[in-house]
N, C-alpha and C. Protein backbone atom coordinates (compact mmCIF):
# COMPACT_ATOMS: atom_id res chain seq x y z
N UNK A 1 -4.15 -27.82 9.54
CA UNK A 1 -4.43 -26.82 8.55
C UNK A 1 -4.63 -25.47 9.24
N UNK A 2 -3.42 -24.41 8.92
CA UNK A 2 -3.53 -23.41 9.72
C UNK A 2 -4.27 -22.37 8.85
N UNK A 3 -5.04 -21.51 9.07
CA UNK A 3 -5.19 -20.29 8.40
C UNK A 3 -4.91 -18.90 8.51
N UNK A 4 -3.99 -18.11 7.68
CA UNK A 4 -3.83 -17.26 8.35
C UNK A 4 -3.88 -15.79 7.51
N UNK A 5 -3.52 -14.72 8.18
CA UNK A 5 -4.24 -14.12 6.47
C UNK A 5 -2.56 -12.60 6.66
N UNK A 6 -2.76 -11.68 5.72
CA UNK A 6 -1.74 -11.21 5.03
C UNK A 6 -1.70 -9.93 4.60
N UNK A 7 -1.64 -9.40 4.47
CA UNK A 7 -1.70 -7.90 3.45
C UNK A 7 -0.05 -7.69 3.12
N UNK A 8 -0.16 -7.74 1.32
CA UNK A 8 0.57 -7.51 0.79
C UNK A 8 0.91 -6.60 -0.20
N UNK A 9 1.77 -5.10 -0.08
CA UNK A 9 1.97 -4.73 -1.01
C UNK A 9 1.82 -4.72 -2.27
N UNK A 10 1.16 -4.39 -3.27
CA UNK A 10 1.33 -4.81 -4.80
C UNK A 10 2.24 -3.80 -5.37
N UNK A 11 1.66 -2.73 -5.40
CA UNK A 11 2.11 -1.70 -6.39
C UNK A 11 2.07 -0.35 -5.88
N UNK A 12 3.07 1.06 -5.79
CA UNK A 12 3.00 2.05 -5.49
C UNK A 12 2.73 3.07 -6.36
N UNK A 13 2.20 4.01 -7.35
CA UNK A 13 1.91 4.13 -8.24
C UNK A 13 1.83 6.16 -7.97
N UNK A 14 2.71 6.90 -8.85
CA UNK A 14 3.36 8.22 -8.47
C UNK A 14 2.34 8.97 -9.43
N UNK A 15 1.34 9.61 -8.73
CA UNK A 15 0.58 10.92 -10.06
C UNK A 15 0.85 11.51 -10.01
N UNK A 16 2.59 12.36 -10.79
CA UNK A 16 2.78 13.43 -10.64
C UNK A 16 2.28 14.64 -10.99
N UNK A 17 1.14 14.75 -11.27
CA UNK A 17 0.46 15.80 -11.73
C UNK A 17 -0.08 16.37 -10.48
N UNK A 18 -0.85 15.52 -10.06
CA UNK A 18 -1.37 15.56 -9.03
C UNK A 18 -0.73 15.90 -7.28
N UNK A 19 0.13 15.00 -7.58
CA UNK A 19 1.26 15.40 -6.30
C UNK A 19 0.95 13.98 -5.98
N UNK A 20 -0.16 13.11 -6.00
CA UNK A 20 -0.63 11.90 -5.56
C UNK A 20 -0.11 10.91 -5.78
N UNK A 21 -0.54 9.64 -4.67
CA UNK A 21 -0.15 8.11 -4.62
C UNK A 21 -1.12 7.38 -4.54
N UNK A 22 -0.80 6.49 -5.48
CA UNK A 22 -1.93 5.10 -5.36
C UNK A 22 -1.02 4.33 -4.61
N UNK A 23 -2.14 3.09 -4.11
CA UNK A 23 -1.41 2.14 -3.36
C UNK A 23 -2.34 1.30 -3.84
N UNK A 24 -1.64 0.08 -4.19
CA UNK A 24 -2.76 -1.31 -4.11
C UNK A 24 -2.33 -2.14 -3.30
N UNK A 25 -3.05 -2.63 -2.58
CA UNK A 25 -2.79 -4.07 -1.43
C UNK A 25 -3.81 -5.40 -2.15
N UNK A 26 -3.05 -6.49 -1.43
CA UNK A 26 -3.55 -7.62 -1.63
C UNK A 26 -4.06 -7.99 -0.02
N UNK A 27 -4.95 -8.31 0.53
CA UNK A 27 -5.38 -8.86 1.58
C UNK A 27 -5.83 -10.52 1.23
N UNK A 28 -4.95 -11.22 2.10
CA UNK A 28 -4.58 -12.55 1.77
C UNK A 28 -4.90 -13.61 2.88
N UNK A 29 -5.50 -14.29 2.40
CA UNK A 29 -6.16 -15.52 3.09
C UNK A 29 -5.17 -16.89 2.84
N UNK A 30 -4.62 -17.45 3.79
CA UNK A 30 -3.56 -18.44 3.54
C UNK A 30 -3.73 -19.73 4.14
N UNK A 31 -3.75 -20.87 3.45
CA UNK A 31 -3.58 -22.16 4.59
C UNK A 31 -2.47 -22.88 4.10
N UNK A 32 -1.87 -23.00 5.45
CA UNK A 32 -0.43 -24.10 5.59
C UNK A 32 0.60 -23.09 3.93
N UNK A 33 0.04 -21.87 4.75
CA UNK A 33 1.27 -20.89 3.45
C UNK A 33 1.06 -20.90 1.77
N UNK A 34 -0.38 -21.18 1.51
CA UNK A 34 -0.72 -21.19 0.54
C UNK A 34 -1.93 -20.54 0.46
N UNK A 35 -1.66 -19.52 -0.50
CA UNK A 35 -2.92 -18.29 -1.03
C UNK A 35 -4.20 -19.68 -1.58
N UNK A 36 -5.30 -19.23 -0.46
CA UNK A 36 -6.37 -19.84 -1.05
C UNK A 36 -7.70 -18.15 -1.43
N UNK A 37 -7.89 -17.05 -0.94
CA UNK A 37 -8.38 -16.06 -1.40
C UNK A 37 -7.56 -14.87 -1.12
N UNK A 38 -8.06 -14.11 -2.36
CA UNK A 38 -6.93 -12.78 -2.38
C UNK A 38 -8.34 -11.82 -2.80
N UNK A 39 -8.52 -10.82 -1.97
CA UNK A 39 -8.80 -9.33 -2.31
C UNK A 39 -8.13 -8.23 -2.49
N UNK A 40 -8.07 -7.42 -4.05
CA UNK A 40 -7.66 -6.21 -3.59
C UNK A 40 -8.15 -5.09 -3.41
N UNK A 41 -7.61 -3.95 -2.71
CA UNK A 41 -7.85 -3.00 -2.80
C UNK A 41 -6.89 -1.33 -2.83
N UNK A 42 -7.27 -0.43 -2.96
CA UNK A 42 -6.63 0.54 -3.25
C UNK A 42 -6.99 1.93 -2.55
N UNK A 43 -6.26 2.73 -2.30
CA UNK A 43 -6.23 3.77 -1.68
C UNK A 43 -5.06 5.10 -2.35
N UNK A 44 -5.56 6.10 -2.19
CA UNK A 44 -4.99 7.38 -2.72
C UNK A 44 -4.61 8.06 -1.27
N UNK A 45 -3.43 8.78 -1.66
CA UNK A 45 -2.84 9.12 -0.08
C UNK A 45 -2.41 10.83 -1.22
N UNK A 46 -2.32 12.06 -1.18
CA UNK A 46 -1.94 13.40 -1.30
C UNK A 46 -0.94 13.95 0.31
N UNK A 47 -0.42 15.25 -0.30
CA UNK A 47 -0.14 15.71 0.98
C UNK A 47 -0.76 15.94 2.26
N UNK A 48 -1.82 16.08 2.07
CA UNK A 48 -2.58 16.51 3.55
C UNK A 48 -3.10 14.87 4.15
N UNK A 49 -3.05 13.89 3.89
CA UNK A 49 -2.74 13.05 4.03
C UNK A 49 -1.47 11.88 4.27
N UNK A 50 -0.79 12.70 4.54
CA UNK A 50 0.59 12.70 4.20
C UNK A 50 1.15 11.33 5.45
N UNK A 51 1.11 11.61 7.44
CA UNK A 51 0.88 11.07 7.38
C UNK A 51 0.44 9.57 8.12
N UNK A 52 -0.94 9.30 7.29
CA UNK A 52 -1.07 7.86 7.35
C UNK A 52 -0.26 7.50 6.18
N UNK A 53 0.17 7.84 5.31
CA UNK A 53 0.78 7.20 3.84
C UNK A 53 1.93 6.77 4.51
N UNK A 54 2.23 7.43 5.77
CA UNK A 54 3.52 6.94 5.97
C UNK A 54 3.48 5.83 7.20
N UNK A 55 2.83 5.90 7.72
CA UNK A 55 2.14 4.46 8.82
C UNK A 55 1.69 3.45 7.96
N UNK A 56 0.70 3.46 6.99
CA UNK A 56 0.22 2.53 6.72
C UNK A 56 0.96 1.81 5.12
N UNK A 57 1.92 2.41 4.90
CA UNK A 57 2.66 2.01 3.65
C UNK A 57 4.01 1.80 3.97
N UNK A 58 4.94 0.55 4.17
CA UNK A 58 6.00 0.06 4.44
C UNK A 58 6.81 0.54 3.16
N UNK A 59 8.06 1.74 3.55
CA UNK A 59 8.96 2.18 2.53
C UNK A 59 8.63 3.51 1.91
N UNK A 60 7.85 3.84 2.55
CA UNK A 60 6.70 5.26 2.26
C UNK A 60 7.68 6.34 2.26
N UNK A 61 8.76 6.57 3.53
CA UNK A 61 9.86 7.79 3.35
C UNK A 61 10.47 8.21 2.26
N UNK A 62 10.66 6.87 1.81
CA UNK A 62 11.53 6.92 0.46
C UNK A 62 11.07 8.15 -0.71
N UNK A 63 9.44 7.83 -0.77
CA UNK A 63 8.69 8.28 -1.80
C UNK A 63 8.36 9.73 -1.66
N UNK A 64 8.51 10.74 -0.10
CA UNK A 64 8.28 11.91 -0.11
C UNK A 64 9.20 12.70 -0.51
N UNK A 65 10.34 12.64 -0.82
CA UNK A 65 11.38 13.35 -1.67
C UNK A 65 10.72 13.79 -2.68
N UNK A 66 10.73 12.59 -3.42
CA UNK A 66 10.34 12.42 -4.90
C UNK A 66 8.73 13.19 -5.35
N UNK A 67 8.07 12.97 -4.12
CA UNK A 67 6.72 14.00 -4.33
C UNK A 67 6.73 15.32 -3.75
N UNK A 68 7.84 15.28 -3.38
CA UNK A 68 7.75 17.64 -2.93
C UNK A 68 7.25 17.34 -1.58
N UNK A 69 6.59 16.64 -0.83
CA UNK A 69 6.30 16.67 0.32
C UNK A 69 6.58 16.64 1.56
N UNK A 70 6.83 18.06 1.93
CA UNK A 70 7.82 18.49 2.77
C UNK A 70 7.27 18.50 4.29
């Protein structure tokens, strides 16, 4: 019985009003590849933050077009 754990993407979420990004993650606890606890959590990333949004969010380039963030 191995345990091993995860962080998974959920959802990327565009406030264009704001200029802002949500992010939700799943942090995942697994044995023998099966979710036995899941936490989530969430984080807001803006331009001046700009970036860790892009270190710590897999596919993140994609999304600075689309937010003006030059």
């Amino acid at each position: 019985m191995a345990l091993t754990e995860a962080r998974v993407l959920k959802s990327v979420e565009i406030l264009p009003a704001s200029s802002a990004v949500n992010v939700l993650w799943a942090d995942q606890v697994l044995r023998d590849g099966e979710v036995i606890s899941e936490s989530n959590h969430r984080k807001s990333y803006n331009a001046n933050n700009k970036d860790s949004f892009l270190i710590e969010v897999e596919g993140a380039e994609n999304y600075i077009p689309v937010l003006g963030w030059e």
